[in-house]
Structures are given as C-alpha cells and as structure tokens.
C-alpha atoms as a PDB file:
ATOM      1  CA  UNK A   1       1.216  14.897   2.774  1.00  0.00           C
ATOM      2  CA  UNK A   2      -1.699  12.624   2.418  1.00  0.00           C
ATOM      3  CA  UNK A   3      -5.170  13.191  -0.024  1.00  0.00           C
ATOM      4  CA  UNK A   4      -8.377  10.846   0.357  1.00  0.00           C
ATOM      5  CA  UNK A   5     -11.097  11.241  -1.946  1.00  0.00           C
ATOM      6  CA  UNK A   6     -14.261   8.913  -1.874  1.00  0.00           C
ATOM      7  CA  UNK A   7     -12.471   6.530  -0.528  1.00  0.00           C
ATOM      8  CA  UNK A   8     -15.455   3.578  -0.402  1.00  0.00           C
ATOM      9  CA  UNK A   9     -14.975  -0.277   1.229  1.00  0.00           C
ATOM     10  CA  UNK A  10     -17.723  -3.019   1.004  1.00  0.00           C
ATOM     11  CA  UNK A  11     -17.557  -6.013   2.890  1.00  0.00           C
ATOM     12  CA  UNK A  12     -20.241  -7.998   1.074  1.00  0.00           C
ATOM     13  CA  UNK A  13     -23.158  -6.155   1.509  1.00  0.00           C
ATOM     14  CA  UNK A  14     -21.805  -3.959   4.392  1.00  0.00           C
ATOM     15  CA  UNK A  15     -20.291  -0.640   3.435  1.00  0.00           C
ATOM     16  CA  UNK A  16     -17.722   0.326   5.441  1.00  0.00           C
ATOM     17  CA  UNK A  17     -16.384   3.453   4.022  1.00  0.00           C
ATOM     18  CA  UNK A  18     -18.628   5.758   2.197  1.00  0.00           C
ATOM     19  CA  UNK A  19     -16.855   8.151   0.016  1.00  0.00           C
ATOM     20  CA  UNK A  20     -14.618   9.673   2.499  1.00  0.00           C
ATOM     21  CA  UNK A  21     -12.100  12.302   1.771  1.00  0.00           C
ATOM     22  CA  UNK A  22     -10.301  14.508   3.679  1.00  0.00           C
ATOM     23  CA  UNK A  23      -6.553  15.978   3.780  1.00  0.00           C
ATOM     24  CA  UNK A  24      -3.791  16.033   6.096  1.00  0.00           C
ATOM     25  CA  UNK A  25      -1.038  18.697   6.060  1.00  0.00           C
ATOM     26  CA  UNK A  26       3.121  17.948   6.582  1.00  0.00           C
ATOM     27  CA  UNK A  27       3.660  17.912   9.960  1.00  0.00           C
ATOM     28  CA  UNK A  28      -0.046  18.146  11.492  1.00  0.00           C
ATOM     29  CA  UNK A  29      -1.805  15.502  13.982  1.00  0.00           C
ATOM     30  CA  UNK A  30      -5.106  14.755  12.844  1.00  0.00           C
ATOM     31  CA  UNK A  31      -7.595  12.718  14.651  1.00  0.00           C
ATOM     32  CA  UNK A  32      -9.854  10.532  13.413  1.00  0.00           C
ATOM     33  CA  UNK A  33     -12.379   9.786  15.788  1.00  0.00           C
ATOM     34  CA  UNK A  34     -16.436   7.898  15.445  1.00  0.00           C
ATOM     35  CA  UNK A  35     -18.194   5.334  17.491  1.00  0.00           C
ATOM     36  CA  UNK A  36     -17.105   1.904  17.311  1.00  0.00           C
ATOM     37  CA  UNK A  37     -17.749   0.182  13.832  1.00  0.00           C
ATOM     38  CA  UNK A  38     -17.638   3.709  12.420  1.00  0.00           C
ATOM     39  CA  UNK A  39     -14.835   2.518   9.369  1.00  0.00           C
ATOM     40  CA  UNK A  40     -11.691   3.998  11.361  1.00  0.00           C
ATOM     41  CA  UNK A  41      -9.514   0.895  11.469  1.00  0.00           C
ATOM     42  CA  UNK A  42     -10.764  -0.240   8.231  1.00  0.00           C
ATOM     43  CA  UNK A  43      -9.350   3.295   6.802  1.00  0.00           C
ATOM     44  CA  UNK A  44      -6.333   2.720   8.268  1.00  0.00           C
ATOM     45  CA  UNK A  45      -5.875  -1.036   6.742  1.00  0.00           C
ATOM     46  CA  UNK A  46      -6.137   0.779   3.501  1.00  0.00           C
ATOM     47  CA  UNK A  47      -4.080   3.241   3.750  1.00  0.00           C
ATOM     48  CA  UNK A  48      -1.750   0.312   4.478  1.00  0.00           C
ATOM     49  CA  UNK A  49      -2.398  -1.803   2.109  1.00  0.00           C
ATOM     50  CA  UNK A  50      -4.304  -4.757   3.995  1.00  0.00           C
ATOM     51  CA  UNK A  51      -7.395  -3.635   2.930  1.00  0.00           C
ATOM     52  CA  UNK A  52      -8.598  -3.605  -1.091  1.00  0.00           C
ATOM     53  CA  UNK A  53     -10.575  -0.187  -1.447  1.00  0.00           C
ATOM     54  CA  UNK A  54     -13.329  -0.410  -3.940  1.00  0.00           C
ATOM     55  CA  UNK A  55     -13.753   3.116  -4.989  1.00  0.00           C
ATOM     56  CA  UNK A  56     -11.763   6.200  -4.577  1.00  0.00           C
ATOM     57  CA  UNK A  57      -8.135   7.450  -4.230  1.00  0.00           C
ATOM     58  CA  UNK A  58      -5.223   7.554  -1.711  1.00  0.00           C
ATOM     59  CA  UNK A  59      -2.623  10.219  -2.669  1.00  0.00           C
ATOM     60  CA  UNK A  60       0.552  10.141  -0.437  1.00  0.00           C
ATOM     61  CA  UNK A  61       3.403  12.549  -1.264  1.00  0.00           C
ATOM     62  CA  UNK A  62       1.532  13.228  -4.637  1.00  0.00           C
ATOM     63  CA  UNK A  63       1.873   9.426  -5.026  1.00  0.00           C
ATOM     64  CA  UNK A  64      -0.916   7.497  -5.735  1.00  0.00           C
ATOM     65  CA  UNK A  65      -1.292   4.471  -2.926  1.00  0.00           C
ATOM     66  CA  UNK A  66      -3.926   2.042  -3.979  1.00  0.00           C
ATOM     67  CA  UNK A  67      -1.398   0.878  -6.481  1.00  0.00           C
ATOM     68  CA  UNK A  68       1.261  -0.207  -3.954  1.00  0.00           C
ATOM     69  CA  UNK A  69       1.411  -3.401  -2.481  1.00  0.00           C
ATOM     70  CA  UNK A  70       1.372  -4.151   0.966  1.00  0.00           C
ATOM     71  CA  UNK A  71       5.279  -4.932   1.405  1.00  0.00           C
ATOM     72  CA  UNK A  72       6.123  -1.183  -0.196  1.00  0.00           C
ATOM     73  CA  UNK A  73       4.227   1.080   2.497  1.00  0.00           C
ATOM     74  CA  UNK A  74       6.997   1.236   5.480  1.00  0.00           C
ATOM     75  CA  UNK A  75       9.679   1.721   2.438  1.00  0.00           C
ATOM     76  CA  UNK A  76       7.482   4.619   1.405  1.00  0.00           C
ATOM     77  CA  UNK A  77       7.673   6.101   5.107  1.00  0.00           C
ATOM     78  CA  UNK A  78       4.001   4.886   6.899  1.00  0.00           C
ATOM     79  CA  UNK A  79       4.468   3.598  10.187  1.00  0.00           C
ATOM     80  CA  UNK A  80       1.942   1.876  12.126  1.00  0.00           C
ATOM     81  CA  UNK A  81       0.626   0.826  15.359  1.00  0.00           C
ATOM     82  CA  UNK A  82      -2.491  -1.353  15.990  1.00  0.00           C
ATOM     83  CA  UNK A  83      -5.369  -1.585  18.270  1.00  0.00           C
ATOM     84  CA  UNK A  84      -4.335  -5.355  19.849  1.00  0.00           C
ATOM     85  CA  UNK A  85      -0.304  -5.333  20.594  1.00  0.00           C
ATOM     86  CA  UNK A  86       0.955  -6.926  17.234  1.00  0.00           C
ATOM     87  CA  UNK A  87       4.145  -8.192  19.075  1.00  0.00           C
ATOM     88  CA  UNK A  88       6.146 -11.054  18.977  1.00  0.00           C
ATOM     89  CA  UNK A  89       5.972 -12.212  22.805  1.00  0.00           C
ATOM     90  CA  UNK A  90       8.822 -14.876  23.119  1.00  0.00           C
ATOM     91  CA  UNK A  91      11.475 -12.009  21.255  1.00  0.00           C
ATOM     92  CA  UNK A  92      12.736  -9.247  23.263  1.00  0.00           C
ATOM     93  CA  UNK A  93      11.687  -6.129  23.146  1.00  0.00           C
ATOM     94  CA  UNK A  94      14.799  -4.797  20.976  1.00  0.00           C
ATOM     95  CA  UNK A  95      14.761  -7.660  18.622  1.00  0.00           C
ATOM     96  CA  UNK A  96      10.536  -6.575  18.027  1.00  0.00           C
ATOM     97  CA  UNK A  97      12.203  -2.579  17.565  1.00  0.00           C
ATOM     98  CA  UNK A  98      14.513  -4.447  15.248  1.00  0.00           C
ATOM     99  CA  UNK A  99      11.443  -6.169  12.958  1.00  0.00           C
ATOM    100  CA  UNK A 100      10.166  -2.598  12.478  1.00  0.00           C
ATOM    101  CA  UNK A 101      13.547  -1.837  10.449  1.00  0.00           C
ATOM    102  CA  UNK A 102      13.417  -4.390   8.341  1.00  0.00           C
ATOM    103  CA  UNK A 103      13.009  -3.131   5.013  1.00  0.00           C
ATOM    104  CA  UNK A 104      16.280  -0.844   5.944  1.00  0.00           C
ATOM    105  CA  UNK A 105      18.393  -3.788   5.331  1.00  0.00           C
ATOM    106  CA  UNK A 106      19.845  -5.053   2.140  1.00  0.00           C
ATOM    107  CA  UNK A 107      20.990  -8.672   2.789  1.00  0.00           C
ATOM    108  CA  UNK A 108      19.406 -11.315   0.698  1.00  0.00           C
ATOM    109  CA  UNK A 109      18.206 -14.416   1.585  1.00  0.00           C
ATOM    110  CA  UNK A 110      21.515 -16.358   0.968  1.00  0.00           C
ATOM    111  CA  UNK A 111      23.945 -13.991   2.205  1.00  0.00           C
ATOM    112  CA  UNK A 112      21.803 -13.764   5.428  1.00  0.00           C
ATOM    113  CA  UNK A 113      22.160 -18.134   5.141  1.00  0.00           C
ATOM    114  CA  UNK A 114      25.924 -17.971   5.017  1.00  0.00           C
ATOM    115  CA  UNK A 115      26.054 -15.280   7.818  1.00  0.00           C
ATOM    116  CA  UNK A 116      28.465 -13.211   5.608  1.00  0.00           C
ATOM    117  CA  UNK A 117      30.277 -10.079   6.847  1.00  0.00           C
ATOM    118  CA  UNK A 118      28.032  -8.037   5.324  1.00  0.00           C
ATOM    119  CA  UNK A 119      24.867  -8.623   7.002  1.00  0.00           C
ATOM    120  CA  UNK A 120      26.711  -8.846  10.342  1.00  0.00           C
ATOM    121  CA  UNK A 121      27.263  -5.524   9.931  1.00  0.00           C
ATOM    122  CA  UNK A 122      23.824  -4.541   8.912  1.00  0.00           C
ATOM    123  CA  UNK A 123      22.602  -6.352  12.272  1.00  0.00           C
ATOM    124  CA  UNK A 124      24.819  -4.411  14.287  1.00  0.00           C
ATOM    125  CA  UNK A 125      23.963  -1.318  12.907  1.00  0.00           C
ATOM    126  CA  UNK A 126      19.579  -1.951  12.802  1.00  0.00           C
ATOM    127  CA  UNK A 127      20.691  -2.996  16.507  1.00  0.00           C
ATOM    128  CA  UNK A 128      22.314   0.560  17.295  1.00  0.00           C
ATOM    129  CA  UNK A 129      19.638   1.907  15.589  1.00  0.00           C
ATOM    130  CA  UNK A 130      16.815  -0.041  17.735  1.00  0.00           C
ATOM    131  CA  UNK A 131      18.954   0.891  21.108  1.00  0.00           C
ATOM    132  CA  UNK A 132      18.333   4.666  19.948  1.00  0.00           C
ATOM    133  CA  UNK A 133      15.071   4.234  19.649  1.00  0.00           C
ATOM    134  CA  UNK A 134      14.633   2.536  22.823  1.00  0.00           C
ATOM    135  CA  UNK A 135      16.546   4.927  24.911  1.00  0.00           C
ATOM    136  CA  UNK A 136      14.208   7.924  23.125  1.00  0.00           C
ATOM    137  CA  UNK A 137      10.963   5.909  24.732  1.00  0.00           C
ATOM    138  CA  UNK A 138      12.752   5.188  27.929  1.00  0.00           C
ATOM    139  CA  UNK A 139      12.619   1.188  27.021  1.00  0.00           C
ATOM    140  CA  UNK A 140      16.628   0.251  27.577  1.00  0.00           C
ATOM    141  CA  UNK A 141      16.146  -1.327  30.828  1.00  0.00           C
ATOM    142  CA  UNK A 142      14.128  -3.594  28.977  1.00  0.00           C
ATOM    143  CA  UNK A 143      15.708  -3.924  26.090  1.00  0.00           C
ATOM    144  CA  UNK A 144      16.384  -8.039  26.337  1.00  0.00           C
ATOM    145  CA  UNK A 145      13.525  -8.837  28.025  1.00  0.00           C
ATOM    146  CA  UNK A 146      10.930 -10.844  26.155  1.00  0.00           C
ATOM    147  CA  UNK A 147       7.515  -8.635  25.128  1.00  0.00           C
ATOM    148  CA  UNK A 148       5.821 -11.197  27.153  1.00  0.00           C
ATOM    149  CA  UNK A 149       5.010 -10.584  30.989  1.00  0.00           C
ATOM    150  CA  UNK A 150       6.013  -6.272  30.470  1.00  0.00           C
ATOM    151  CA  UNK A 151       3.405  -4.173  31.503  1.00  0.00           C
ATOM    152  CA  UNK A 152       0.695  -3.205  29.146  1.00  0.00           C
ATOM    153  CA  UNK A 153       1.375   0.360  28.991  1.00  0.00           C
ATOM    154  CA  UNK A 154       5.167  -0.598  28.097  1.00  0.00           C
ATOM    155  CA  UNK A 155       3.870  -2.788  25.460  1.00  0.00           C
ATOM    156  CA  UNK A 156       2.347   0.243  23.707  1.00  0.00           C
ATOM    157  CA  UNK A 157       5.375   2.097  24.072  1.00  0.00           C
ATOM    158  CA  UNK A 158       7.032  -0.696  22.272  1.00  0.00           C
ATOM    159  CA  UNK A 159       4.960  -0.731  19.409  1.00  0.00           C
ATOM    160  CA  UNK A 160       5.220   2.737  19.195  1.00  0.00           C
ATOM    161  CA  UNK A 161       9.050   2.448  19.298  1.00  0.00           C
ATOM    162  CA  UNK A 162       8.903  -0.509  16.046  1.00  0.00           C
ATOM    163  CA  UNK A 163       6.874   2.009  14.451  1.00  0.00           C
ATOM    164  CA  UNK A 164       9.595   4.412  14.705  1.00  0.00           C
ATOM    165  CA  UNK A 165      12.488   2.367  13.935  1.00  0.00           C
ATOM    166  CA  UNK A 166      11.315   2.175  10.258  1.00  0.00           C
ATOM    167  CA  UNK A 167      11.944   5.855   9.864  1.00  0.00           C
ATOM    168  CA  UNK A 168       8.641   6.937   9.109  1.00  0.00           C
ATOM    169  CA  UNK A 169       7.301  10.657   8.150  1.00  0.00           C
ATOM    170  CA  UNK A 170       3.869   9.347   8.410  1.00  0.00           C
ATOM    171  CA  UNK A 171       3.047   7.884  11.111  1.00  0.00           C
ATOM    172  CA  UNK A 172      -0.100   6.128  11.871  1.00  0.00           C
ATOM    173  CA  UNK A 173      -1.646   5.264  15.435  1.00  0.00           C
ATOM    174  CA  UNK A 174      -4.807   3.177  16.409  1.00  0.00           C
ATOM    175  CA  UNK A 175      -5.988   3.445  19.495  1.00  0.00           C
ATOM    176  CA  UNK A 176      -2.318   4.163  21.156  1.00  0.00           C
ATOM    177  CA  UNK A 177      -3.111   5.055  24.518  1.00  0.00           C
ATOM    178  CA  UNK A 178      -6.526   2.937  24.926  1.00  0.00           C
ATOM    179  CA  UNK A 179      -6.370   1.028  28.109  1.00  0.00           C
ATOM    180  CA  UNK A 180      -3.836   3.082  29.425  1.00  0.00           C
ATOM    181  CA  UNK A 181      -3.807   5.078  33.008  1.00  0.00           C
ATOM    182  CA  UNK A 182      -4.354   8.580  33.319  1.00  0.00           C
ATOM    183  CA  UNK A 183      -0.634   9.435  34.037  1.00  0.00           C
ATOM    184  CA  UNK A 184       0.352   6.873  31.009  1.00  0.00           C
ATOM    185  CA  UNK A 185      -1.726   8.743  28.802  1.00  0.00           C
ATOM    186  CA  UNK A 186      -0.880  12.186  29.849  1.00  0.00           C
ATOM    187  CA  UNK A 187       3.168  11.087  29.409  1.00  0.00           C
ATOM    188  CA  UNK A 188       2.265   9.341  25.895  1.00  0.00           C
ATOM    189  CA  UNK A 189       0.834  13.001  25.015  1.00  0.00           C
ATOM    190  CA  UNK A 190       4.327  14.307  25.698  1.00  0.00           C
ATOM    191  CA  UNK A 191       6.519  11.762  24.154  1.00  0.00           C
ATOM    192  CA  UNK A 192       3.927  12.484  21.065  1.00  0.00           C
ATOM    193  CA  UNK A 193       4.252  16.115  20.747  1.00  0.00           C
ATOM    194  CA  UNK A 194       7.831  15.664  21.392  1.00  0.00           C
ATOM    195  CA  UNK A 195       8.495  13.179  18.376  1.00  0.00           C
ATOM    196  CA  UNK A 196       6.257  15.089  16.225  1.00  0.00           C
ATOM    197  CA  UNK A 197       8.771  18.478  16.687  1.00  0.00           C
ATOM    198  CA  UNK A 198      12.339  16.709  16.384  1.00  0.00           C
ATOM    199  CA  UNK A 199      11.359  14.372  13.805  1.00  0.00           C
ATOM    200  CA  UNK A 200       8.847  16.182  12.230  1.00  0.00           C
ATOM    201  CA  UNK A 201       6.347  13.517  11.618  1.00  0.00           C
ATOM    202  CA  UNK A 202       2.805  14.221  10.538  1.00  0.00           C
ATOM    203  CA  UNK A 203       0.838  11.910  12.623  1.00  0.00           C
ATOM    204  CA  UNK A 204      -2.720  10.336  12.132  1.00  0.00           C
ATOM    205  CA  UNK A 205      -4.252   9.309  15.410  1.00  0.00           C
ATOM    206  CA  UNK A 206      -7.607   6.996  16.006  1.00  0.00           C
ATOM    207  CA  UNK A 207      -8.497   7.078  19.432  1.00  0.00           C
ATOM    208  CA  UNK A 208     -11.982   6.990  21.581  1.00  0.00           C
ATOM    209  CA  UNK A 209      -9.629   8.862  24.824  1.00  0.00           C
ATOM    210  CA  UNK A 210     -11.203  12.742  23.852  1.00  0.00           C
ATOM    211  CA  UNK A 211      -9.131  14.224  26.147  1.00  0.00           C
ATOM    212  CA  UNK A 212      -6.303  13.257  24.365  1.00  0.00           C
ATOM    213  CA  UNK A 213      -7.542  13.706  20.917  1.00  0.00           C
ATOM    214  CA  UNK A 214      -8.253  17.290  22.360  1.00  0.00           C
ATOM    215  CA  UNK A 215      -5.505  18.396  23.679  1.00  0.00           C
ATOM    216  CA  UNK A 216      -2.820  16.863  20.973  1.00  0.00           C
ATOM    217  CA  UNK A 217      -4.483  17.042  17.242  1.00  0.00           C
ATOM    218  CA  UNK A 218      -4.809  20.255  15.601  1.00  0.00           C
ATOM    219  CA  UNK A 219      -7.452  18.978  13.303  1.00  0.00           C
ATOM    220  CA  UNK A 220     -10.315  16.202  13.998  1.00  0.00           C
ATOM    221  CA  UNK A 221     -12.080  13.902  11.241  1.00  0.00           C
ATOM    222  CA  UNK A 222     -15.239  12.217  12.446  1.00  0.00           C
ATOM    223  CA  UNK A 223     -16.833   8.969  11.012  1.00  0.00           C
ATOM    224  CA  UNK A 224     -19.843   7.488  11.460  1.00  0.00           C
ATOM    225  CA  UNK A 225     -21.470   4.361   9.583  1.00  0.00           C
ATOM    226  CA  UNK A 226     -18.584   4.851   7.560  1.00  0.00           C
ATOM    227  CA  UNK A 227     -19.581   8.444   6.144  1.00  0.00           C
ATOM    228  CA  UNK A 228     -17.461  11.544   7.468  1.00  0.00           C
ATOM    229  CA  UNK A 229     -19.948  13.933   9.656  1.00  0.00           C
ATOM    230  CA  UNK A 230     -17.729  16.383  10.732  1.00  0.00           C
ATOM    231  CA  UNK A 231     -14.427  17.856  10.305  1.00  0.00           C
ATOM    232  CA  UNK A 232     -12.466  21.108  12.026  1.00  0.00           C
ATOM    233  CA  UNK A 233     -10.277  21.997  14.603  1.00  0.00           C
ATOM    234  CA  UNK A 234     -10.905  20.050  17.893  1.00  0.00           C
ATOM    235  CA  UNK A 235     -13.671  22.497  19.687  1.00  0.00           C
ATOM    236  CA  UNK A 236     -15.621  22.662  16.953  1.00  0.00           C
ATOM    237  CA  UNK A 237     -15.977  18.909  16.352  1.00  0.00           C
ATOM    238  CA  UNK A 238     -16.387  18.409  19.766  1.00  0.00           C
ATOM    239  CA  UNK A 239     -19.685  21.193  19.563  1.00  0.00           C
ATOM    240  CA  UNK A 240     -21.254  19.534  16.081  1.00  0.00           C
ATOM    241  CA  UNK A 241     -24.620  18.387  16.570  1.00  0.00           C
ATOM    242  CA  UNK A 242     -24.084  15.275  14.364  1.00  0.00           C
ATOM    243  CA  UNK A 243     -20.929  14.618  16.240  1.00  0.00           C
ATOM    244  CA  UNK A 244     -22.876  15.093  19.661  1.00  0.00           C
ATOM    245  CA  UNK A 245     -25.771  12.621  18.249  1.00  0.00           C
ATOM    246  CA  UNK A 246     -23.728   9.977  16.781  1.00  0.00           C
ATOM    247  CA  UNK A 247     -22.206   9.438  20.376  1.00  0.00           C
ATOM    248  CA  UNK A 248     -24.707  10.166  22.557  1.00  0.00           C
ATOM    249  CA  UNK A 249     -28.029   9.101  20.072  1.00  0.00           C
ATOM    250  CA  UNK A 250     -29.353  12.165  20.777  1.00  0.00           C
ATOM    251  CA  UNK A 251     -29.361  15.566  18.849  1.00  0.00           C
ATOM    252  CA  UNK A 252     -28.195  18.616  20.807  1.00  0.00           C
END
C-alpha cells in the first residue's frame, strides 16, 4: 500500500527527516511512534502534500506521491486527522463531516452560484452520506450542533468521522486519542479495529499513548532526530535498547 525510501526534510539548517524508509502492508496498522520533535508530523505533512520533501520517494498504490499536489491526496484515498482539532467551530458537526467529502462532488463553481438541481442533489446525497458516518461514530445526536462548546473527546471523534467521509483506504491519524480519558481511549481502540475490518482500511497511527499503540498496531516504526531506530512488531520495539534510550536518555 504505501513505500518510503530516504525520505529526507530540511528546514534550513535543521534536518527533520533523515533518509527514512519503511513499508506498510494493505490493511495493517502501523505505528509510528519517537519523542517529541522526532520528524513524525512532519512525515505525515508529506505524505500529504503540505510538506516539500527534499530527497527520497513516496510510493502509494505503486504511484509515485511527491509528484501530486496537495488538492489530489483525499481523491487518491488518504485521509487525515491532526494533532490540534482542524475544525470549523461556528459549522455543525455534520456540515464539518460534510467538508471531508468534498472532492466527491462534481458541481462547479457556477452551477453551485445558480443553486441548480444538480448540486441540490449532490448536497443531499454528501448529507446522507455524512449522517452515515455520524451514526457509525455515535455523533447523530449532535449532528446540528456547532463543533464549538462539544466535548473534546467528541471533537476527535469528529475529525475522525471527516476523515472518513472522504472514503479513504489510507487513513492517517496524529495523535487521535491524545488528551483523551482512559475509557475514551479504550472505546476509540474499538471503533478503530472495528473500521479497520468492515472497511478495510490500512491505517497509519502517530501517537505518544503506548498502551494504545500496543495493543492496536501490528507493526511499530520509531523515529528519533528524524532517523528511524527501530522497527518490528510492537514487543520488540517496545524491548530495543535505542528505543528504551531515546525515551528514557538512558541505555538499557
């Protein structure tokens, strides 16, 4: 599903990725985990597109990505979420699901002007859509409530729930259940594994929370300085000595 090799980032004189490479399988959850400032976000922002890598290559589907411009990746099938809530407070919380199917819709700009049959019909059926969505995450009590003033482990959910709504087979998470209580992350574990199995999404996960990167990925990438140090099934990530020192800042 998706190949990185020596992928490399500077920021001036700061490297933030060195080189990395690793490979994630259809269908698998990956984590990518590292101490803060380790490059994990900064992957992510190229695999989207925000981000201009200076060295390396992104193959997606046996399509090369560096190529693609930012607007193509959710038509391609990436989803995303992002570390601070990227929502639009003062819309509700089915009109943000609604944003996340955008690129689903086919009205231009001037038959969307002149309100034309057509694109009412689109609306109503990205709104159907949405509603599905919503009722998957448990969200359709809230549905027309603004994204402002909800909860802030709702407000993930939410995010999570745009990122679906695009349709994506890759589906990319940062820091989704960061902040969240220990029965909100335990039930975001669930709804995970669940989504994973009926729409059989291959997920890639950043998150600090290792009992959830534990118990949910079947393979763990870690970073550090921007250079990968480890990679394996959970345990033995979690048992590497350079994995051990990079968190701790001692050797084990």
């Amino acid at each position: 599903m998706l190949e990185v090799h020596e992928l490399t980032v500077r920021f001036g004189g700061i490297t933030a990725l060195d080189g990395v490479g690793f490979t994630v399988a259809r269908c698998a959850m990956v984590g990518l985990i590292g101490p803060n400032g380790a490059g994990k976000t900064t992957l992510f922002n190229c695999l989207t597109r925000r981000h201009r890598a200076d060295g390396g290559e992104v193959r997606y589907e046996g399509r090369g990505l560096l190529a693609e411009p930012p607007h193509a990746i959710a038509g391609l099938g990436i989803g995303r979420t992002f570390q601070n809530l990227g929502l639009f407070p003062r819309m509700s919380v089915r009109e943000n699901v609604m944003v996340g199917a955008h690129h689903h819709g086919r009205a231009g700009f001037l038959t969307a002007a002149l309100r034309l049959p057509r694109v009412r019909r689109e609306e109503a059926r990205l709104r159907e859509e949405a509603d599905a969505v919503l009722a998957r995450l448990d969200l359709a009590a809230v549905a027309d409530h603004p994204a402002a003033g909800l909860p802030f482990g709702t407000l993930k959910r939410v995010e999570l729930a745009r990122a679906l709504a695009g349709r994506p087979r890759l589906l990319l998470l940062d820091e989704p259940v960061n902040g969240l209580s220990h029965g909100e992350v335990d039930a975001f574990a669930d709804t995970l594994r669940a989504l994973r199995e009926e729409l059989s999404l291959t997920v890639v996960v950043v998150e600090h929370h290792m009992g959830f990167v534990m118990g949910t990925c079947d393979r763990v990438v870690c970073l550090d300085f921007g250079r990968k140090i480890a990679e394996g099934p959970p345990e033995e990530v979690q048992r590497d000595p350079a994995v051990i020192e990079a968190y701790l800042g001692t050797a084990a």
